[in-house]
PDB file of N, CA and C in Angstrom:
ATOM      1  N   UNK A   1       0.843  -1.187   0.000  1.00  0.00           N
ATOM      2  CA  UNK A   1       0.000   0.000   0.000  1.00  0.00           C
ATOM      3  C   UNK A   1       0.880   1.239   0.000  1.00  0.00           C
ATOM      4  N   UNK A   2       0.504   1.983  -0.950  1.00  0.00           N
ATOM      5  CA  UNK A   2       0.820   3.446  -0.708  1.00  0.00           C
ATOM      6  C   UNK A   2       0.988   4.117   0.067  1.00  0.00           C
ATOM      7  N   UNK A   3       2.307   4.886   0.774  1.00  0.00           N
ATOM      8  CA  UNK A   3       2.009   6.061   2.212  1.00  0.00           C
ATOM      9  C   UNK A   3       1.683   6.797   1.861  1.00  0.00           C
ATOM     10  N   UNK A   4       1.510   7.167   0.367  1.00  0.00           N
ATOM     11  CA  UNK A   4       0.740   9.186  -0.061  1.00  0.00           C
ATOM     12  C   UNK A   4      -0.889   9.246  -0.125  1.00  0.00           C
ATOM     13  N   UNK A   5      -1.383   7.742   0.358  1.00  0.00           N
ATOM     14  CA  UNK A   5      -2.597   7.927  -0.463  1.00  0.00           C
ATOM     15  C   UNK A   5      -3.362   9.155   0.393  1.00  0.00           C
ATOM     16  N   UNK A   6      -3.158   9.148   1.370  1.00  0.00           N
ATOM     17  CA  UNK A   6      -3.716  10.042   2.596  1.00  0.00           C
ATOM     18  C   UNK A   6      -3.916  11.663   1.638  1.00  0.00           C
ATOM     19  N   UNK A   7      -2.691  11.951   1.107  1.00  0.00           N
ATOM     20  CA  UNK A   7      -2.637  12.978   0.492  1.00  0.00           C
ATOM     21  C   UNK A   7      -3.532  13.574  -0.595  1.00  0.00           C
ATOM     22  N   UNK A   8      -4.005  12.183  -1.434  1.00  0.00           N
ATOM     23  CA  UNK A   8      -4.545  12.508  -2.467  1.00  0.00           C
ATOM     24  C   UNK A   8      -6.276  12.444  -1.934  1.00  0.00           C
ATOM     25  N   UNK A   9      -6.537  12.054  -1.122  1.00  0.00           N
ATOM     26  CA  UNK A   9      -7.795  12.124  -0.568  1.00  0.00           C
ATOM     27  C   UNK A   9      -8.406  13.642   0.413  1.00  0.00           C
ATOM     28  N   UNK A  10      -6.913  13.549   0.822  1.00  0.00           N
ATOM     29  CA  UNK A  10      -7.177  15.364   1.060  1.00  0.00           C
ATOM     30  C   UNK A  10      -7.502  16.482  -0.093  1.00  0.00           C
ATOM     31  N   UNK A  11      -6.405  16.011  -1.160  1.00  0.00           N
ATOM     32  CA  UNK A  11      -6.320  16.365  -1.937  1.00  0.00           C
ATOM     33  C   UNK A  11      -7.664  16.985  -2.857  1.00  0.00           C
ATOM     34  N   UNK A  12      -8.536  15.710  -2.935  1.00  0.00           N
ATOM     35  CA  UNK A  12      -9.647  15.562  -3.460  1.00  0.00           C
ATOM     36  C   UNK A  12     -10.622  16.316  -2.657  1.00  0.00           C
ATOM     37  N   UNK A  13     -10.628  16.257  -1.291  1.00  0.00           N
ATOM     38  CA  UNK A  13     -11.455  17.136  -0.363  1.00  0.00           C
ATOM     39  C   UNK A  13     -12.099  18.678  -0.724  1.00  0.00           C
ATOM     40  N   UNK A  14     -10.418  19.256  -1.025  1.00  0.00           N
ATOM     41  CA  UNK A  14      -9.535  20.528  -0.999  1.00  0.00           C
ATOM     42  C   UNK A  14     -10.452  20.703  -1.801  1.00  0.00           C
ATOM     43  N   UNK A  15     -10.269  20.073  -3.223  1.00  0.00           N
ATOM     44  CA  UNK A  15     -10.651  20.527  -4.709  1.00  0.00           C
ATOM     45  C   UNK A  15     -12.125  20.810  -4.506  1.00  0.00           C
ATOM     46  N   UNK A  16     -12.821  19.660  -4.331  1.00  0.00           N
ATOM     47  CA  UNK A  16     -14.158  19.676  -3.817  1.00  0.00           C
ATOM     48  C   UNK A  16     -14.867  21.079  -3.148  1.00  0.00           C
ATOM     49  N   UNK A  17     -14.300  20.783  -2.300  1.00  0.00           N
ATOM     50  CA  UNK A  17     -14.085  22.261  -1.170  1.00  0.00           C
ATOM     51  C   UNK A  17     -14.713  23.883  -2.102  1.00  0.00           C
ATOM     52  N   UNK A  18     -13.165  23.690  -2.761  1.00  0.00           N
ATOM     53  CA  UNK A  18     -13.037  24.912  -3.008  1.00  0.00           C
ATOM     54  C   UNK A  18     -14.178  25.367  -4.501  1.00  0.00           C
ATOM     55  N   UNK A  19     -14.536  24.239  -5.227  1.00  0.00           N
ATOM     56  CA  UNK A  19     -15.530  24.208  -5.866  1.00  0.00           C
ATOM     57  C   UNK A  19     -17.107  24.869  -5.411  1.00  0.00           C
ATOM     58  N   UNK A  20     -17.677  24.253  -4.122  1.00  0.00           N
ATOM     59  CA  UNK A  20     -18.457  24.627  -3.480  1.00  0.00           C
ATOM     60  C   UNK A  20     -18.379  25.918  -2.963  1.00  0.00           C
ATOM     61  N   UNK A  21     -17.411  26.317  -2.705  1.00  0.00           N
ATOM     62  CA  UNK A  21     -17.443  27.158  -2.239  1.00  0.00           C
ATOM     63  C   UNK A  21     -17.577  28.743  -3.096  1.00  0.00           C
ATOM     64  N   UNK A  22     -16.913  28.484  -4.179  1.00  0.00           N
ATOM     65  CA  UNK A  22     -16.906  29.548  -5.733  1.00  0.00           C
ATOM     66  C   UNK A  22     -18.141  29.258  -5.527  1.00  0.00           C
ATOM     67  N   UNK A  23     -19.456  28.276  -6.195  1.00  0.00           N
ATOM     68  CA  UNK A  23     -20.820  28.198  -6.288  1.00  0.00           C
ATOM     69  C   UNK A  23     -21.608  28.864  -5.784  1.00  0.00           C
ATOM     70  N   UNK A  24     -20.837  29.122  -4.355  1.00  0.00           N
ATOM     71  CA  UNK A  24     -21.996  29.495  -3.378  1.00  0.00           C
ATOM     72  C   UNK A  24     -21.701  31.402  -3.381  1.00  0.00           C
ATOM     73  N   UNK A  25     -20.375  31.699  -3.488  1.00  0.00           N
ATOM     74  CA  UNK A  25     -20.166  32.837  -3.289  1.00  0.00           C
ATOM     75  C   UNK A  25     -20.803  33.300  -4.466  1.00  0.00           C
ATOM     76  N   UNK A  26     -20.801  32.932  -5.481  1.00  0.00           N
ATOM     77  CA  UNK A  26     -21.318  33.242  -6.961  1.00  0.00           C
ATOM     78  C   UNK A  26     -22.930  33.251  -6.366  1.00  0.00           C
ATOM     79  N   UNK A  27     -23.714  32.563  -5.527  1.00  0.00           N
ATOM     80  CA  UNK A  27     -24.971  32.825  -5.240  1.00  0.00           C
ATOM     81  C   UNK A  27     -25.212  34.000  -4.854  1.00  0.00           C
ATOM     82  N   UNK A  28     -24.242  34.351  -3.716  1.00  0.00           N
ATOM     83  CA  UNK A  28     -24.600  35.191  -2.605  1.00  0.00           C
ATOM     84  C   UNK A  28     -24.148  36.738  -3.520  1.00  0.00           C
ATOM     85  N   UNK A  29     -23.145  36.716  -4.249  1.00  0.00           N
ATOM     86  CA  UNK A  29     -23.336  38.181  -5.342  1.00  0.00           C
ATOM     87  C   UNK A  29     -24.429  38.383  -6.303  1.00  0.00           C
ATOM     88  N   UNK A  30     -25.312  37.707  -6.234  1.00  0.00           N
ATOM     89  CA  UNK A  30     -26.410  37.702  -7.171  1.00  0.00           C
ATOM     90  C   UNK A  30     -26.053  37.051  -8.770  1.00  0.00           C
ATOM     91  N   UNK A  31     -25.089  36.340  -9.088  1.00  0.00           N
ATOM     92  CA  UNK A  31     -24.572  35.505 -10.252  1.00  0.00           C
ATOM     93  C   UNK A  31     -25.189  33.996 -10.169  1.00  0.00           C
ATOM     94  N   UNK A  32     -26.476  34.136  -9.679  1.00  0.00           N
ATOM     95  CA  UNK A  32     -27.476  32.402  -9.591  1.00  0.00           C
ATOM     96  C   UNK A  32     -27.238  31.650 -10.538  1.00  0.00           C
ATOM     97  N   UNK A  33     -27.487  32.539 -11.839  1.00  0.00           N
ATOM     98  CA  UNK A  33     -27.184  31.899 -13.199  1.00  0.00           C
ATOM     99  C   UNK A  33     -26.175  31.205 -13.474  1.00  0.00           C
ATOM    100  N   UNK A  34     -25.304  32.155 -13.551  1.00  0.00           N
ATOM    101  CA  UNK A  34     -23.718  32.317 -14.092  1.00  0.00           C
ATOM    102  C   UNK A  34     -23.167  30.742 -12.929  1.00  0.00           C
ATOM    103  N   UNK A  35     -23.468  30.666 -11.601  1.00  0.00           N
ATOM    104  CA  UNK A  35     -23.742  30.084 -10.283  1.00  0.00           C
ATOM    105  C   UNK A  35     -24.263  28.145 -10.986  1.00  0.00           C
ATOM    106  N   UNK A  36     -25.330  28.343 -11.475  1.00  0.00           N
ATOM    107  CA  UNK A  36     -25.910  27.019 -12.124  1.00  0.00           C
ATOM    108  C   UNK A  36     -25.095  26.475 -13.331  1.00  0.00           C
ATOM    109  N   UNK A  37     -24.553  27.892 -13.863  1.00  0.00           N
ATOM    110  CA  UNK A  37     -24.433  27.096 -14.879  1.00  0.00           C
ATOM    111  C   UNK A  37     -22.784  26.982 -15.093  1.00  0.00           C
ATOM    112  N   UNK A  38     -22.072  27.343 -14.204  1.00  0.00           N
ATOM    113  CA  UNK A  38     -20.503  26.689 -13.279  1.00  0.00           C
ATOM    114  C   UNK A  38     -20.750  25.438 -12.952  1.00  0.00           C
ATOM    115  N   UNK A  39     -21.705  25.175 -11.991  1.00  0.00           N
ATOM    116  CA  UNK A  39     -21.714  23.881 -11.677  1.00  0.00           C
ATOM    117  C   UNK A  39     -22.432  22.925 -12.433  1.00  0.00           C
ATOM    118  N   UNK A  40     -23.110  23.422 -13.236  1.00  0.00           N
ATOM    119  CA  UNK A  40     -23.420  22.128 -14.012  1.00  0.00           C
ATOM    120  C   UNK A  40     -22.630  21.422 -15.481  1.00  0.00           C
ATOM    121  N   UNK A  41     -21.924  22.584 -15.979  1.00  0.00           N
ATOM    122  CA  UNK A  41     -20.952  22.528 -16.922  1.00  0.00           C
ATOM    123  C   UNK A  41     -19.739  21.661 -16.374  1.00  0.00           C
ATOM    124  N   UNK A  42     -19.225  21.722 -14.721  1.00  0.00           N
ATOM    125  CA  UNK A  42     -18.104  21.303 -14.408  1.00  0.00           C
ATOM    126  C   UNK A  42     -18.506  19.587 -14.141  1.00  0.00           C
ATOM    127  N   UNK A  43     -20.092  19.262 -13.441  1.00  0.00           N
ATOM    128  CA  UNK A  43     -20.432  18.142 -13.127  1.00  0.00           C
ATOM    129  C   UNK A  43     -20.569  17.370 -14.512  1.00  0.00           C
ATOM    130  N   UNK A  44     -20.938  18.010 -15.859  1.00  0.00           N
ATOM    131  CA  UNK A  44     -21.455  17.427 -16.985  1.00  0.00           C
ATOM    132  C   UNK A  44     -19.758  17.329 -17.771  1.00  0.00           C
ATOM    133  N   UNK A  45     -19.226  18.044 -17.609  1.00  0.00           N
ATOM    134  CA  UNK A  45     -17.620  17.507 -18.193  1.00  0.00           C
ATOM    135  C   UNK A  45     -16.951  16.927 -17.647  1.00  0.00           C
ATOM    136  N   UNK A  46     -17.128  16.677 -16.205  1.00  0.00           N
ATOM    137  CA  UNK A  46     -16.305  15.751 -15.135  1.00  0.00           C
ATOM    138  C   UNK A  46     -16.576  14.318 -15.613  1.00  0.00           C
ATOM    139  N   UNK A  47     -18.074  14.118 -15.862  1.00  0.00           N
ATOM    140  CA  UNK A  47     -18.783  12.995 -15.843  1.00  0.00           C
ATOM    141  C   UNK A  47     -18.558  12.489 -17.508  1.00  0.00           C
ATOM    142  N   UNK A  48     -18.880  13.564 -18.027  1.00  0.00           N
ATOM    143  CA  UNK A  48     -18.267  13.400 -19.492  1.00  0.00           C
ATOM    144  C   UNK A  48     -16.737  12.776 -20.108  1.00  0.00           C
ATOM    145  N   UNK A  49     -16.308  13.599 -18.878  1.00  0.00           N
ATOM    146  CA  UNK A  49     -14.663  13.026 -19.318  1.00  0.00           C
ATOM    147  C   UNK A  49     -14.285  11.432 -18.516  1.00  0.00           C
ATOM    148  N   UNK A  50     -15.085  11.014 -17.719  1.00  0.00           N
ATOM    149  CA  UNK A  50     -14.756   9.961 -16.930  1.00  0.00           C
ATOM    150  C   UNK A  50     -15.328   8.779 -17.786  1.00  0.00           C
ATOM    151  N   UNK A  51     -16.608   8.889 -18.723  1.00  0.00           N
ATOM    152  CA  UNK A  51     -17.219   8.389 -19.508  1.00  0.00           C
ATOM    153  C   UNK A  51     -16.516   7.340 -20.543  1.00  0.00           C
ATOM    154  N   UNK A  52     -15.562   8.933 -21.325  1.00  0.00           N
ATOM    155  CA  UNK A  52     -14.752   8.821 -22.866  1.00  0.00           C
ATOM    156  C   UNK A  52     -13.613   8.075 -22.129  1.00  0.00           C
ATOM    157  N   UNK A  53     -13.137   8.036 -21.143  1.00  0.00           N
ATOM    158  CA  UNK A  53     -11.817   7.591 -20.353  1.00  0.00           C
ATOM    159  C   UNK A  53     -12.471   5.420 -19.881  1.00  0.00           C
ATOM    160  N   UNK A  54     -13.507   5.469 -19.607  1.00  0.00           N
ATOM    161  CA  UNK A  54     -14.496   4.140 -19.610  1.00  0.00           C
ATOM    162  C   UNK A  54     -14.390   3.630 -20.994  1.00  0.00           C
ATOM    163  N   UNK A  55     -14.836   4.021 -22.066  1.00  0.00           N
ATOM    164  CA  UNK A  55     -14.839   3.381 -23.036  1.00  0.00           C
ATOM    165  C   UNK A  55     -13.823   3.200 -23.666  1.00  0.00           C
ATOM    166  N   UNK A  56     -12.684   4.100 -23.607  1.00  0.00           N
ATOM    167  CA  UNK A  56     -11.558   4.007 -24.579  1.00  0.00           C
ATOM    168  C   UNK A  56     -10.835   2.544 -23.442  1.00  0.00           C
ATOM    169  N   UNK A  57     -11.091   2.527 -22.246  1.00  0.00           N
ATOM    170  CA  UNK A  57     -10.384   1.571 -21.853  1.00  0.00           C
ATOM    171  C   UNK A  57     -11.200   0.175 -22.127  1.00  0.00           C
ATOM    172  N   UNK A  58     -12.237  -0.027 -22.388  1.00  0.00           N
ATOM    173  CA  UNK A  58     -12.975  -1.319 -22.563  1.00  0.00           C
ATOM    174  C   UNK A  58     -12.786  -1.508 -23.941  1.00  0.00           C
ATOM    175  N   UNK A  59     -12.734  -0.810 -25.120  1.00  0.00           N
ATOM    176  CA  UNK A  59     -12.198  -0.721 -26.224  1.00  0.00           C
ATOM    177  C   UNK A  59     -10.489  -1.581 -26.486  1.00  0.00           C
ATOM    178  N   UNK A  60     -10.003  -1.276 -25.481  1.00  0.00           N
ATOM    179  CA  UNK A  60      -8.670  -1.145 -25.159  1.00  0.00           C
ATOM    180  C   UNK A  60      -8.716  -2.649 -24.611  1.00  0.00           C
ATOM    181  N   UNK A  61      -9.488  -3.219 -23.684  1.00  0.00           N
ATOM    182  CA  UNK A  61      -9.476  -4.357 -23.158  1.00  0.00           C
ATOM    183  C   UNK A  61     -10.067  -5.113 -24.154  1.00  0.00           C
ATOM    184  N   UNK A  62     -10.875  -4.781 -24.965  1.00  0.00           N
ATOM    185  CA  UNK A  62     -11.453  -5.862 -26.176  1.00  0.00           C
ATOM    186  C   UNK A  62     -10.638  -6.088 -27.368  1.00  0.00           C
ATOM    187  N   UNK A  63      -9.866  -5.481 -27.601  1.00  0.00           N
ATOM    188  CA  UNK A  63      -8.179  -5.095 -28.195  1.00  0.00           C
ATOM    189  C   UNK A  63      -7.352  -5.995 -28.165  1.00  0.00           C
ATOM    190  N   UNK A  64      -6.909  -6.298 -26.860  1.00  0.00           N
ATOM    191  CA  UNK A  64      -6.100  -6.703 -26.592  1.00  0.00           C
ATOM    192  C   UNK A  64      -6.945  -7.976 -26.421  1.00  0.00           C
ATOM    193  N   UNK A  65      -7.993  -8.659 -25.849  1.00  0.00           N
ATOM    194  CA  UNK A  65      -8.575  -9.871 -26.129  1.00  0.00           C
ATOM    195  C   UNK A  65      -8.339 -10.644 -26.916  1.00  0.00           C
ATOM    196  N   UNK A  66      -8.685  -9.422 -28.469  1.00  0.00           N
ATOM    197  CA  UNK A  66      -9.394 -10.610 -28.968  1.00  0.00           C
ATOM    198  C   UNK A  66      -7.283 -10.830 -29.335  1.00  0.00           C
ATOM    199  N   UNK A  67      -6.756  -9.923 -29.623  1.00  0.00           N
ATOM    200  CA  UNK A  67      -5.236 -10.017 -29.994  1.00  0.00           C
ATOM    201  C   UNK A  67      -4.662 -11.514 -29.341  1.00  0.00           C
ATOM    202  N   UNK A  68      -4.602 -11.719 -27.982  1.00  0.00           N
ATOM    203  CA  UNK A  68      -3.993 -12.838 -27.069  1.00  0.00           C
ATOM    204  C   UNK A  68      -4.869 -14.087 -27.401  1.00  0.00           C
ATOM    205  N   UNK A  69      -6.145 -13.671 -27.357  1.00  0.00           N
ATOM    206  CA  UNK A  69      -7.229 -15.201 -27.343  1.00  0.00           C
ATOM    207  C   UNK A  69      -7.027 -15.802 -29.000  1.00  0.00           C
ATOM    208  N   UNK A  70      -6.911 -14.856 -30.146  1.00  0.00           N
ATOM    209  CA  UNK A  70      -7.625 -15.274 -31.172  1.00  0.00           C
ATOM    210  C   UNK A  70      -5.921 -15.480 -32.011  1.00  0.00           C
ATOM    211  N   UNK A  71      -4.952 -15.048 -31.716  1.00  0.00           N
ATOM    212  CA  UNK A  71      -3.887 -15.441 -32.753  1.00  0.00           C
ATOM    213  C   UNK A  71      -3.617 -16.889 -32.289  1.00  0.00           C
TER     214      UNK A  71
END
């Protein structure tokens, strides 16, 4: 096991964190909009990019399948 993992879970906290926190200040200046549509652009490309990163690897595993099973 890893001794940094500690780090990167903070890490992840931090990011998190500081996300929420832009959102909300963006509420409280009257930018609701601008506010919705930060966070939904960042949740819809996060999710987006984790997606294209899923398939290129199952792509990648069916690749290499059929390569080892079928020669």
């Amino acid at each position: 096991m890893r001794k940094d993992g500690h780090r990167k879970i903070i890490g992840a906290f931090t990011t998190f964190s500081t996300f929420k926190l832009e959102s909300v200040n963006l509420f409280r200046r009257g930018e609701g909009k601008t506010s919705l549509l930060y966070m939904g652009m960042t949740y819809l490309l996060g999710i987006g990019a984790a997606w294209l990163v899923f398939c290129k690897k199952k792509v990648q595993s069916i690749a290499v399948y059929k390569f080892v099973y079928t020669a």
